[in-house]
N, C-alpha and C. Protein backbone atom coordinates (compact mmCIF):
# COMPACT_ATOMS: atom_id res chain seq x y z
N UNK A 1 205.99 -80.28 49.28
CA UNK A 1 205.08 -79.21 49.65
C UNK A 1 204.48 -78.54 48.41
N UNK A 2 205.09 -78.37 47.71
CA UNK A 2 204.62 -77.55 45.86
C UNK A 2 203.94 -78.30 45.52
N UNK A 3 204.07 -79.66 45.11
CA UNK A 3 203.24 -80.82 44.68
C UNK A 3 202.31 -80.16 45.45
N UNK A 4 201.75 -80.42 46.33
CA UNK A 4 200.56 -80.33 47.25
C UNK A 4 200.17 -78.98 47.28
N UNK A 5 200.85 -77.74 47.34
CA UNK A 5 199.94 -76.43 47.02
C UNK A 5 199.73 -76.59 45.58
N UNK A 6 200.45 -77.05 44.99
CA UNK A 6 200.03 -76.81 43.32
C UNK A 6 198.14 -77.57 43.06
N UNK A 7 198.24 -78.56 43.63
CA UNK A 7 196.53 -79.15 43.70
C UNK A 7 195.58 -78.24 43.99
N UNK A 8 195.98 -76.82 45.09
CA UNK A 8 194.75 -76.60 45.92
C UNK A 8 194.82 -75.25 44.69
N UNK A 9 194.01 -74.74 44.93
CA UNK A 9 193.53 -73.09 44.58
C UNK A 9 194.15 -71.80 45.32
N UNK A 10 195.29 -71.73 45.45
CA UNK A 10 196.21 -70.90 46.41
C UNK A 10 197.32 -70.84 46.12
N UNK A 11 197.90 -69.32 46.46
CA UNK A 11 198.77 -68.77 45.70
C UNK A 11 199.56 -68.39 47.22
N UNK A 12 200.90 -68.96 46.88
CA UNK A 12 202.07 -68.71 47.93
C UNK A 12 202.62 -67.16 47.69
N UNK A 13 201.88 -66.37 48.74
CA UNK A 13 202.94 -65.03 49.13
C UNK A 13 204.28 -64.46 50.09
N UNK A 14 204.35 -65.91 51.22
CA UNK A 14 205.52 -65.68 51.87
C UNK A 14 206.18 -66.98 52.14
N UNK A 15 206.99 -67.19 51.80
CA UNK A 15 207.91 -68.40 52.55
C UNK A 15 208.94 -68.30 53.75
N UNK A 16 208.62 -68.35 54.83
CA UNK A 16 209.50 -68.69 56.07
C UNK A 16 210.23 -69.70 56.29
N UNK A 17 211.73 -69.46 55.89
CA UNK A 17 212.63 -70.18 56.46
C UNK A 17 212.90 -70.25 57.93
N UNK A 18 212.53 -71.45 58.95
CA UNK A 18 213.10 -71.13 60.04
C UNK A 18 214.10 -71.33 60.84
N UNK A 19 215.14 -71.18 59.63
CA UNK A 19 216.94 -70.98 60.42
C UNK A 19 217.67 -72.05 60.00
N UNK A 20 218.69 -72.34 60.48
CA UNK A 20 219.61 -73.49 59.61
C UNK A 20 219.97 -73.56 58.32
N UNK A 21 219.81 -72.77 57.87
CA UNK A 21 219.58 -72.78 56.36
C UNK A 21 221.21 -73.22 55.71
N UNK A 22 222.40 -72.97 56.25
CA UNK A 22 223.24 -73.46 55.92
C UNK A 22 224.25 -74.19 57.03
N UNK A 23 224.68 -75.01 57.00
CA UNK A 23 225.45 -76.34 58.08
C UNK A 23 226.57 -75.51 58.99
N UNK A 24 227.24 -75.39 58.16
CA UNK A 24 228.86 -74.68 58.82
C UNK A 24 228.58 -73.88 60.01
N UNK A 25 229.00 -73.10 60.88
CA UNK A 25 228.76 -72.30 61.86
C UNK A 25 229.31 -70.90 61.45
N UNK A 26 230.97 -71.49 61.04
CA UNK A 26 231.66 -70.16 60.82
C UNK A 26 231.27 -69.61 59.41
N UNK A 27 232.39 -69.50 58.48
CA UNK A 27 232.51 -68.96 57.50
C UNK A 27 231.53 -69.63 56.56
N UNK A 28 231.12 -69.17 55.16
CA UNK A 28 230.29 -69.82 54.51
C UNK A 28 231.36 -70.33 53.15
N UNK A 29 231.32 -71.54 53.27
CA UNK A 29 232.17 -72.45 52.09
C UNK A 29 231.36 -72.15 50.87
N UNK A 30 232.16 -73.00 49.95
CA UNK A 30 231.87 -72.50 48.85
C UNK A 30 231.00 -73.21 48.35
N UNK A 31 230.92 -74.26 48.36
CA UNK A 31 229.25 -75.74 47.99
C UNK A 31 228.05 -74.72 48.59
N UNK A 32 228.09 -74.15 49.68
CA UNK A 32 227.35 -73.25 50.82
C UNK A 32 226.89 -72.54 49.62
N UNK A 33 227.97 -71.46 49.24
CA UNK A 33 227.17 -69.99 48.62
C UNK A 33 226.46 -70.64 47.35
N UNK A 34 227.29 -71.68 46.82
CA UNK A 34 226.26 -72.76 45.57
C UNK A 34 224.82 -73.11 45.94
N UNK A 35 225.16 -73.68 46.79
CA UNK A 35 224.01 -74.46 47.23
C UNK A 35 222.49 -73.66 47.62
N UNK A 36 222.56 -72.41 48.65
CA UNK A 36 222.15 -71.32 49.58
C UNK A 36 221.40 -71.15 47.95
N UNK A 37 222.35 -70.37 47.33
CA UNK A 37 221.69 -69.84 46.34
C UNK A 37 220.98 -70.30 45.54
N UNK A 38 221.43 -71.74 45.03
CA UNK A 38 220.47 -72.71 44.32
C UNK A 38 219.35 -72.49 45.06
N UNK A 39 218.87 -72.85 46.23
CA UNK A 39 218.13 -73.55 46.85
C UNK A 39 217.15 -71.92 47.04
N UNK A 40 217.51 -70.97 47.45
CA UNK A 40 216.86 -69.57 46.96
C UNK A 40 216.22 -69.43 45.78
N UNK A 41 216.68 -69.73 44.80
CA UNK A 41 216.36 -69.55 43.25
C UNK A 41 215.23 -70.83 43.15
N UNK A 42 215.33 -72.05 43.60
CA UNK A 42 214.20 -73.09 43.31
C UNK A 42 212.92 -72.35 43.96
N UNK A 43 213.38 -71.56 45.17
CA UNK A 43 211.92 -71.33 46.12
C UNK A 43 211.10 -70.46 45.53
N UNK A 44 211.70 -69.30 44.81
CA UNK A 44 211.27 -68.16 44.34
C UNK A 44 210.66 -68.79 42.85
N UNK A 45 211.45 -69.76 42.25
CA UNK A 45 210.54 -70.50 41.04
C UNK A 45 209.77 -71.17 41.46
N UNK A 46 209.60 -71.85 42.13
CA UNK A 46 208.42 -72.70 42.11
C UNK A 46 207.31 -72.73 43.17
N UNK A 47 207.62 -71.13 43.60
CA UNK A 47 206.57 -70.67 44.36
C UNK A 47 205.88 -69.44 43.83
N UNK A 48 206.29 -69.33 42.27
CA UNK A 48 206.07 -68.18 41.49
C UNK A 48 206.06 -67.04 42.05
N UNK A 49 207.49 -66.37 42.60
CA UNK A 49 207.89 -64.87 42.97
C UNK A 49 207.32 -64.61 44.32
N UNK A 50 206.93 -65.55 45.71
CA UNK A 50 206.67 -65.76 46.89
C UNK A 50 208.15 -64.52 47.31
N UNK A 51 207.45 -64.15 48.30
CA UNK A 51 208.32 -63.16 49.18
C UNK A 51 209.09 -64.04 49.99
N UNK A 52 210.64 -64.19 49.73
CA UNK A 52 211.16 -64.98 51.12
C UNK A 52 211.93 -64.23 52.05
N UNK A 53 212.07 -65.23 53.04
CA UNK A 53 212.49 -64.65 54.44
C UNK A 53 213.06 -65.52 55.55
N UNK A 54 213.91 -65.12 55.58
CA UNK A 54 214.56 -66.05 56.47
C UNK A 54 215.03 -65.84 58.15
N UNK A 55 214.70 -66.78 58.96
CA UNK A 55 214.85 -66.09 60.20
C UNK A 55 216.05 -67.12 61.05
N UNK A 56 217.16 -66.00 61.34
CA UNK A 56 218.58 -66.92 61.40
C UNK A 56 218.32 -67.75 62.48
N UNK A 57 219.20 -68.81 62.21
CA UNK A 57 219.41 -70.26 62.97
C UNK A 57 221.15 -69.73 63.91
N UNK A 58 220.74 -71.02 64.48
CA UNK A 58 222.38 -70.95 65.40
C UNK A 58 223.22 -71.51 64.60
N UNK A 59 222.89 -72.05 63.11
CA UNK A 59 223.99 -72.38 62.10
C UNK A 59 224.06 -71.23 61.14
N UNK A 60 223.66 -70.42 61.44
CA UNK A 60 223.57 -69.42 60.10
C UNK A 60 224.21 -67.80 60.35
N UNK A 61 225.41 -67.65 61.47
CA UNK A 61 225.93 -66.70 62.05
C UNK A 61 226.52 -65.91 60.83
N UNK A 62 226.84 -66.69 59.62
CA UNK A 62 227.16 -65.67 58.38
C UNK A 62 226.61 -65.85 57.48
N UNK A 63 225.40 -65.52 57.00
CA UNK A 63 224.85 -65.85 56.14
C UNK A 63 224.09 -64.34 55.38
N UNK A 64 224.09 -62.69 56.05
CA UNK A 64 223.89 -62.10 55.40
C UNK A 64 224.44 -61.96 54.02
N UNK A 65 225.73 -62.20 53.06
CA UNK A 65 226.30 -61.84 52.53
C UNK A 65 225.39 -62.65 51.35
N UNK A 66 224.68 -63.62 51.40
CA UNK A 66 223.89 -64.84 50.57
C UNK A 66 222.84 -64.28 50.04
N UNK A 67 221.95 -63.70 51.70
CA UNK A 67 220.89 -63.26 51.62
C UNK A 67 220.37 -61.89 50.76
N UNK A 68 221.73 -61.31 50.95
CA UNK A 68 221.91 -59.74 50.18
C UNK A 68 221.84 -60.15 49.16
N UNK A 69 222.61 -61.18 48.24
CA UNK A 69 222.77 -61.40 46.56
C UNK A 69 221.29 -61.80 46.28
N UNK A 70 220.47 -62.00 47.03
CA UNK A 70 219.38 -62.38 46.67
C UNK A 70 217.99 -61.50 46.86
N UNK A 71 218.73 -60.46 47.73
CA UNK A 71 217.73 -59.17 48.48
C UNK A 71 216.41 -60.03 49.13
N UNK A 72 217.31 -60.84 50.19
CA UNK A 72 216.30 -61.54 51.11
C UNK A 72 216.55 -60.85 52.31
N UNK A 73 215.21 -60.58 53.40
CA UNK A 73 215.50 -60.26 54.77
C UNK A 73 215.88 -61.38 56.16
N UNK A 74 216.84 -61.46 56.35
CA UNK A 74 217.28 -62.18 57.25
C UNK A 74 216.62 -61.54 58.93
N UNK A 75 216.36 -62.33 59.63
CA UNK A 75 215.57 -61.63 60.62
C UNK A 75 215.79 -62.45 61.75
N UNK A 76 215.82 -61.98 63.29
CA UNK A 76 216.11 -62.87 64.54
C UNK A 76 214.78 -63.73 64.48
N UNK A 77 213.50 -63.03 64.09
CA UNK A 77 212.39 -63.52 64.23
C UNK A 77 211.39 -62.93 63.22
N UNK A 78 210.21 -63.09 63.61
CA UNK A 78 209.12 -62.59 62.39
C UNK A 78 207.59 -63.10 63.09
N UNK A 79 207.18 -61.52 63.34
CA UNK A 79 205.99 -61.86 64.32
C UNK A 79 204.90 -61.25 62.95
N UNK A 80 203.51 -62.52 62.55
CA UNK A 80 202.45 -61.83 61.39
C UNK A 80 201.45 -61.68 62.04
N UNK A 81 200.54 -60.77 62.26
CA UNK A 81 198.88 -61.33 63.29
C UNK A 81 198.21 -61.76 61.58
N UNK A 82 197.43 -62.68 62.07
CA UNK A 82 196.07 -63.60 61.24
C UNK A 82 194.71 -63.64 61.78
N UNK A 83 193.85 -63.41 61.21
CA UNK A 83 192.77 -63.22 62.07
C UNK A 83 192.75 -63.10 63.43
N UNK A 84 193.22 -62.34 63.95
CA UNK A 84 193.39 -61.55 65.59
C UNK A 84 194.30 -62.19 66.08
N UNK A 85 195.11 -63.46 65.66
CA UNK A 85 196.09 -63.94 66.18
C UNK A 85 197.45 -64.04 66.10
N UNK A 86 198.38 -63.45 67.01
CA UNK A 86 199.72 -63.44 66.65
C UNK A 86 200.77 -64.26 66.56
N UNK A 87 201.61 -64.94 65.46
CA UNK A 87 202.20 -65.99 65.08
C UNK A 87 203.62 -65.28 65.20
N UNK A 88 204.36 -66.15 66.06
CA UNK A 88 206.14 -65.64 65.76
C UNK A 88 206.76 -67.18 65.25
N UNK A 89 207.39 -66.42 64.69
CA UNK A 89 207.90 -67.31 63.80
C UNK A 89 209.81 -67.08 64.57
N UNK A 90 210.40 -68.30 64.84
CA UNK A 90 211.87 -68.26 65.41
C UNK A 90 212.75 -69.19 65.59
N UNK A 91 213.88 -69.38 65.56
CA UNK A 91 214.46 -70.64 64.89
C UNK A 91 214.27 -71.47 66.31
N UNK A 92 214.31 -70.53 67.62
CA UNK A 92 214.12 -72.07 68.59
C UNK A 92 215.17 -71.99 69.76
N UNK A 93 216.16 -71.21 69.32
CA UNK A 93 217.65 -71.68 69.95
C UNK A 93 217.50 -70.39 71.41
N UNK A 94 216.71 -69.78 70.89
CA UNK A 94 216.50 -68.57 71.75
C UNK A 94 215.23 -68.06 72.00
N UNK A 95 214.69 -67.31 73.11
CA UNK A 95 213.66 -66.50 72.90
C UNK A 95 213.95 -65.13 73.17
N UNK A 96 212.98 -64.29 72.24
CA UNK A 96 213.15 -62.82 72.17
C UNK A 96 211.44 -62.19 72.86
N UNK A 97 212.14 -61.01 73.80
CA UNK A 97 210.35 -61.10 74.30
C UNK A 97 209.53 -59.95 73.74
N UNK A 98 209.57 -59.81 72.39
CA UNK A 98 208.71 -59.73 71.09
C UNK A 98 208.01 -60.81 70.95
N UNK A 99 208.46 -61.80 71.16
CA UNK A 99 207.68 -63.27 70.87
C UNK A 99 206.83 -63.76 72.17
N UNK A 100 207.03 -63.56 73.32
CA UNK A 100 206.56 -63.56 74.28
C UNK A 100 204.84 -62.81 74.33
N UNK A 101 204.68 -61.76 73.98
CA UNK A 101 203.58 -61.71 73.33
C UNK A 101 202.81 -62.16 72.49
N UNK A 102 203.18 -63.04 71.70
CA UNK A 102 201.86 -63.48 70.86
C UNK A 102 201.43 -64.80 71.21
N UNK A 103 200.29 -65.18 70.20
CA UNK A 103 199.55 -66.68 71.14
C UNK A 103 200.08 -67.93 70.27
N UNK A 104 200.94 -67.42 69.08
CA UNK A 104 201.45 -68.65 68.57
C UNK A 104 202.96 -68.54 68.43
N UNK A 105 203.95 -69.64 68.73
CA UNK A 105 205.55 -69.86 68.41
C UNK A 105 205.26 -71.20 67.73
N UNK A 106 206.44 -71.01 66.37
CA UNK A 106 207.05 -71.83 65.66
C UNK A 106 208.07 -71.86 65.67
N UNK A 107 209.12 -73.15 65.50
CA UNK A 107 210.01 -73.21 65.41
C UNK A 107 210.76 -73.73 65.12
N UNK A 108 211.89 -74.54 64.72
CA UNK A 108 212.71 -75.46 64.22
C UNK A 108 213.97 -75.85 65.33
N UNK A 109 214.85 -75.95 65.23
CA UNK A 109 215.96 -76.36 66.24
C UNK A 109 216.73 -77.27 66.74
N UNK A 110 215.01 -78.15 67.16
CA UNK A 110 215.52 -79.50 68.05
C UNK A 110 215.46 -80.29 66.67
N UNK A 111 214.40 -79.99 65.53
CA UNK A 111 214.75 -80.96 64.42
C UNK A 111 214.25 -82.40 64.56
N UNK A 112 212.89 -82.68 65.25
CA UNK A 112 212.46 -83.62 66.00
C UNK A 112 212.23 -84.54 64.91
N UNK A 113 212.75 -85.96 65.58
CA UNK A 113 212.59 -87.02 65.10
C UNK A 113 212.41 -88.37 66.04
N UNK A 114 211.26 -89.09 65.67
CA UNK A 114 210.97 -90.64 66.77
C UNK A 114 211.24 -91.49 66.16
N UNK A 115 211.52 -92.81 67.24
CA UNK A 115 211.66 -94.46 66.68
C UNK A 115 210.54 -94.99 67.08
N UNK A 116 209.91 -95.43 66.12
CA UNK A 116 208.38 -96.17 66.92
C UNK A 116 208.61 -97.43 66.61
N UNK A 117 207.67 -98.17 67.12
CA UNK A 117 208.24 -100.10 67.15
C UNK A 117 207.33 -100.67 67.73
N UNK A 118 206.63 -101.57 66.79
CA UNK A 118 205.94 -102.81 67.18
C UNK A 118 206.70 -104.13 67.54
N UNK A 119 206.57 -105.72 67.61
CA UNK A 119 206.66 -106.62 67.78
C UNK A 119 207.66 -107.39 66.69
N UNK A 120 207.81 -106.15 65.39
CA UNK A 120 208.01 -106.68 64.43
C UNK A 120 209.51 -106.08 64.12
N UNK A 121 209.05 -104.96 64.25
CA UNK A 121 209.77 -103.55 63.06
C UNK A 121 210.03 -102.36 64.08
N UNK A 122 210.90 -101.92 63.29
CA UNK A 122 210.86 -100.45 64.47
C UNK A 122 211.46 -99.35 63.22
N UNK A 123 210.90 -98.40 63.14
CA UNK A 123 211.09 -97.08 62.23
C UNK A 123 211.35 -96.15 62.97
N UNK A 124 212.14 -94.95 62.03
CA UNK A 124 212.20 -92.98 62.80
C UNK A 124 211.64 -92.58 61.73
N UNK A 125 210.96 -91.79 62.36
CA UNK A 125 210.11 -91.07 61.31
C UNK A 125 210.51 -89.31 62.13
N UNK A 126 210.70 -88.08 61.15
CA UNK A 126 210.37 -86.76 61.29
C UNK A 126 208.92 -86.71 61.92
N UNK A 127 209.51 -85.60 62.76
CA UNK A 127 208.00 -85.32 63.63
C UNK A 127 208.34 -84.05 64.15
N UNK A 128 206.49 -83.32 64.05
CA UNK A 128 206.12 -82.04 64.76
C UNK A 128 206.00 -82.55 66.57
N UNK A 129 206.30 -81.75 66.99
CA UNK A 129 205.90 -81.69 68.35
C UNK A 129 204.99 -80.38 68.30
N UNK A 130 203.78 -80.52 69.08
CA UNK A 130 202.38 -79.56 69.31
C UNK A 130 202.37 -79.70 70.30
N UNK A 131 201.95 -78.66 71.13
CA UNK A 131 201.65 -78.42 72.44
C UNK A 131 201.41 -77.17 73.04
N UNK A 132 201.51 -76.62 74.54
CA UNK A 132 201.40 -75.61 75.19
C UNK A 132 202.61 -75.22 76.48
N UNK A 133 203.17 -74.38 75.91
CA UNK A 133 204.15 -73.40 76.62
C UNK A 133 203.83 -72.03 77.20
N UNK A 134 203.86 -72.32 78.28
CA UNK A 134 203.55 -70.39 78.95
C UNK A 134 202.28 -69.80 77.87
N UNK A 135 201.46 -70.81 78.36
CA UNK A 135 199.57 -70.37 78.10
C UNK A 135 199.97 -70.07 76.36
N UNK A 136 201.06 -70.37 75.43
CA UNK A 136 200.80 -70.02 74.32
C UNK A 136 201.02 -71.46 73.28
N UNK A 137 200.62 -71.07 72.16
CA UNK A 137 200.75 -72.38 71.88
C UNK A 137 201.85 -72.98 70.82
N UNK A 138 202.73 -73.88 70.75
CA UNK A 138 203.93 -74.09 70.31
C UNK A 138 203.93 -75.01 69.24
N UNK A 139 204.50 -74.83 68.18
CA UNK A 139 204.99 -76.47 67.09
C UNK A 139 206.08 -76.29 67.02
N UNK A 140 207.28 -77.14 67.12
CA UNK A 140 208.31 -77.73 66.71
C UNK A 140 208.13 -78.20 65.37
N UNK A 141 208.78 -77.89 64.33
CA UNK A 141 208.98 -78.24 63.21
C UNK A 141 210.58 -79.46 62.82
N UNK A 142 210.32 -80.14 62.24
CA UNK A 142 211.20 -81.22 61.61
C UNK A 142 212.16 -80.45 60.66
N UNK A 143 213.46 -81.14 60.56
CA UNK A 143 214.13 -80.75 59.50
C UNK A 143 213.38 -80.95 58.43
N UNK A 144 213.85 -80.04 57.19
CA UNK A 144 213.07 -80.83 56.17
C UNK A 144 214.10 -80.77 54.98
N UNK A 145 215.27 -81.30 55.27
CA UNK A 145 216.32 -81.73 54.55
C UNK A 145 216.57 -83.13 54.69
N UNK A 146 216.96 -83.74 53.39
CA UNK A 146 216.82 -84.91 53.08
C UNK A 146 218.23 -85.42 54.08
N UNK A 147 219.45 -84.60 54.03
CA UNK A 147 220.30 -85.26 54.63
C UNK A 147 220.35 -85.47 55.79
N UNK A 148 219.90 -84.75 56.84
CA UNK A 148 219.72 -84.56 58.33
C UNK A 148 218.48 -85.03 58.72
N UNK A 149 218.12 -86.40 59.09
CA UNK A 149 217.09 -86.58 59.62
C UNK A 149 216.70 -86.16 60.71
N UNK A 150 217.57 -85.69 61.76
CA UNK A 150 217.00 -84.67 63.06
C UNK A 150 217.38 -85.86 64.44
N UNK A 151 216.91 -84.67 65.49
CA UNK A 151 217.33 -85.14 67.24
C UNK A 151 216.45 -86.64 67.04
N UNK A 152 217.16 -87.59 67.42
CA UNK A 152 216.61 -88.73 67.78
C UNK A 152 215.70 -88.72 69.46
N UNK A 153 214.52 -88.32 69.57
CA UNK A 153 213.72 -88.12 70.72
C UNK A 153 213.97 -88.91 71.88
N UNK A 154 214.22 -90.71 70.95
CA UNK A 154 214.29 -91.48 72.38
C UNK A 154 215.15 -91.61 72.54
N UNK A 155 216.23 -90.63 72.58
CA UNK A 155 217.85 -90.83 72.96
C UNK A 155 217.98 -89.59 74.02
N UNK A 156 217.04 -88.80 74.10
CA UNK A 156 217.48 -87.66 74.65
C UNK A 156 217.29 -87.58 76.29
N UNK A 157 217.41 -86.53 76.93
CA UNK A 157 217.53 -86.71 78.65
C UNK A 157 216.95 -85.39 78.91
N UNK A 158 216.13 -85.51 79.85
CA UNK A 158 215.37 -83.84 80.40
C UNK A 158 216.81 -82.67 80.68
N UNK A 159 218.44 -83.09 80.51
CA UNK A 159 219.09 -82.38 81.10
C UNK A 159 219.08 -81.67 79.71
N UNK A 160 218.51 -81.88 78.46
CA UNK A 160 218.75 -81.00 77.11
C UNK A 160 218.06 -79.95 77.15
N UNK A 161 218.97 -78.57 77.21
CA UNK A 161 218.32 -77.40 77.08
C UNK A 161 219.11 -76.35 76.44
N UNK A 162 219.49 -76.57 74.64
CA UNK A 162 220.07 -75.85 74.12
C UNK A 162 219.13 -74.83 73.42
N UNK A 163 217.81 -74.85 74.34
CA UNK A 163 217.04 -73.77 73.21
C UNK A 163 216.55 -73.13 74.62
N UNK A 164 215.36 -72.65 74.28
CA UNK A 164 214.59 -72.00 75.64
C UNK A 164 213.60 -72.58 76.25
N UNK A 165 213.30 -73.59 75.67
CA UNK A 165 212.40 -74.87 76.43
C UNK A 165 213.34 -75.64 76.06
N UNK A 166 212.84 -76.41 77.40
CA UNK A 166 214.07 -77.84 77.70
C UNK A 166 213.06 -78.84 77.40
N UNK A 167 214.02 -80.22 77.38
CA UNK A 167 213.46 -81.51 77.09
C UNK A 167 212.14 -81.71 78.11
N UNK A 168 212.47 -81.88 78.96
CA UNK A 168 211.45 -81.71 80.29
C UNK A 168 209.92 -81.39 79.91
N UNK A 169 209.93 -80.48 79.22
CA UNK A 169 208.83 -79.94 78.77
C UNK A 169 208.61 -79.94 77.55
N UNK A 170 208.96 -80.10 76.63
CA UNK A 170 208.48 -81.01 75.12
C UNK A 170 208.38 -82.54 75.19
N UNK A 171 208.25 -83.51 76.31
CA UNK A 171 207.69 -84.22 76.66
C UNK A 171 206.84 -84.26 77.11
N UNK A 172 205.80 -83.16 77.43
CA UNK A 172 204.45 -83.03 77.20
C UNK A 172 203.90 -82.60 75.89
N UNK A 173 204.26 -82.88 75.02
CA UNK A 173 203.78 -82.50 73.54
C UNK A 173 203.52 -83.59 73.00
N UNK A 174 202.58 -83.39 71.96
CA UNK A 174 202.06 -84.58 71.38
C UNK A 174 203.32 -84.60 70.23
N UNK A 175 203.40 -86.06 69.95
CA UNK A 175 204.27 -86.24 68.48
C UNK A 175 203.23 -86.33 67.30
N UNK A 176 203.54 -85.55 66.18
CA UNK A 176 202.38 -85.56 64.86
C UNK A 176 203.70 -85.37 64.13
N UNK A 177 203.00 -87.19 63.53
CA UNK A 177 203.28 -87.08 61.87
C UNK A 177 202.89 -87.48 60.77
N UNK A 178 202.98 -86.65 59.71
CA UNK A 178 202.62 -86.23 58.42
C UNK A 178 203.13 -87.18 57.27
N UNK A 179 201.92 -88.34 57.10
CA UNK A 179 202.55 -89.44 56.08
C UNK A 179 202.16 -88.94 54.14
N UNK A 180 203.53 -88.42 53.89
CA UNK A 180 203.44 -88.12 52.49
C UNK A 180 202.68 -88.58 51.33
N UNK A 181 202.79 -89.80 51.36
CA UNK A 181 201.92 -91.11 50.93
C UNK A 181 200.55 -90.71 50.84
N UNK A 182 199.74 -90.32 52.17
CA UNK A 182 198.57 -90.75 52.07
C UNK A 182 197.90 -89.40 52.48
N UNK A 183 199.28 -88.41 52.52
CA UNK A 183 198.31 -86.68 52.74
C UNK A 183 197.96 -86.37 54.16
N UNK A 184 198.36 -86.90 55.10
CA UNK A 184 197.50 -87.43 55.99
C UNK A 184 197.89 -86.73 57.43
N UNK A 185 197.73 -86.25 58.78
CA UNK A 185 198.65 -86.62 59.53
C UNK A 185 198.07 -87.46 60.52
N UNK A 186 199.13 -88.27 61.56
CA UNK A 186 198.84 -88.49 62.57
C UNK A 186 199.15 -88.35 64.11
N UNK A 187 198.38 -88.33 64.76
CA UNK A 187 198.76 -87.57 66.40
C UNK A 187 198.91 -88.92 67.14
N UNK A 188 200.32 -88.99 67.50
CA UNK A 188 200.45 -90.60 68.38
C UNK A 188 200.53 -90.08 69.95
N UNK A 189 199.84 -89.15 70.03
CA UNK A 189 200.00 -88.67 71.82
C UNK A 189 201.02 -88.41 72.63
N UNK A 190 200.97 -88.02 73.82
CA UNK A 190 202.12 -87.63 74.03
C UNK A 190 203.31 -87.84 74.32
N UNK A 191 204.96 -87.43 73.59
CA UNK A 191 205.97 -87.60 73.50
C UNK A 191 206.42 -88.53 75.21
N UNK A 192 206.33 -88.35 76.04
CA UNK A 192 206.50 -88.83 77.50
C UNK A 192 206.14 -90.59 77.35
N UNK A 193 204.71 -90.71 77.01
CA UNK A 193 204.26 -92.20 76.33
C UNK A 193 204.72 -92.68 75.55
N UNK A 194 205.47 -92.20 74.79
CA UNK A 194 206.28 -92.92 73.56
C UNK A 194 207.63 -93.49 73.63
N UNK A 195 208.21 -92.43 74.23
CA UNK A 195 209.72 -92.75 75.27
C UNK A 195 210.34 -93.33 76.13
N UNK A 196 209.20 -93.53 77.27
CA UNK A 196 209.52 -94.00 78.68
C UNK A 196 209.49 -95.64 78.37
């Protein structure tokens, strides 16, 4: 992502973490408070002094104590308006109806990932899910950790509903993904067509 803002003419003022930020559930180990913090300290360098913010995950039940050494705001959510439009920002696992008002949700959670397959080959690739939820409009965001490639899509069953939209209904979302390589993205239509 730096590579690629560093090209354009634009200067990073906020970075949104959206949740997960550390594995464990319970207590925070000690690689954790290493790591958390490393990984704090790269964002703030190489986003030259970007405001961060983090909005807790269902893995991140202790994680103020990180966020404090770093005087970051940890938050259930994070609603910005942008040109007349209101963006909440939320890890996914829940909805808060602060967020229910505005016309855009982001989120992370399901950690979406597809197997696509020709005649030949078959790949998983990280993927956004885009679409429309209760007249507003939704992206699913991908892990974007190298170790966790994310929910395998064509493994899953409409009975999955560990967030506040169920499978059922992110099978009307388009799958888009973003080939590093070539800058690019692509929209392979909707998740339901890809699966069945």
């Amino acid at each position: 992502m730096f590579e690629h803002i560093d090209g354009m003419d634009v200067r990073v003022k906020r970075i949104i973490l959206l949740g997960d930020v550390k594995h464990n559930f319970g207590e925070i180990s000690e690689i954790e408070w290493r790591e958390v913090l490393s990984f704090f300290d790269y964002l703030e360098v190489r986003s030259r002094g970007a405001k961060l913010m983090v909005v807790r995950g269902n893995h991140d039940t202790i994680l103020e104590p990180i966020c404090k050494k770093r005087d970051i705001e940890l938050k259930e959510y994070f609603i910005i308006e942008i040109g007349g439009k209101k963006y909440c920002f939320l890890h996914g696992d829940k909805m808060f109806e602060q967020c229910l008002n505005t016309d855009w949700l982001l989120f992370g959670h399901w950690h979406p990932s597809i197997k696509l397959s020709d005649n030949y080959k078959q790949e998983r690739f990280k993927c956004f899910l885009k679409g429309k939820w209760k007249m507003k409009n939704l992206i699913v965001f991908p892990s974007f950790s190298d170790i966790k490639y994310g929910s395998d899509l064509n493994v899953m069953e409409d009975k999955h509903d560990f967030s506040f939209i169920m499978f059922k209904d992110l099978k009307k979302f388009n799958v888009v993904i973003y080939n590093n390589d070539e800058k690019k993205e692509y929209d392979f239509g909707k998740l339901k067509d890809l699966i069945n």
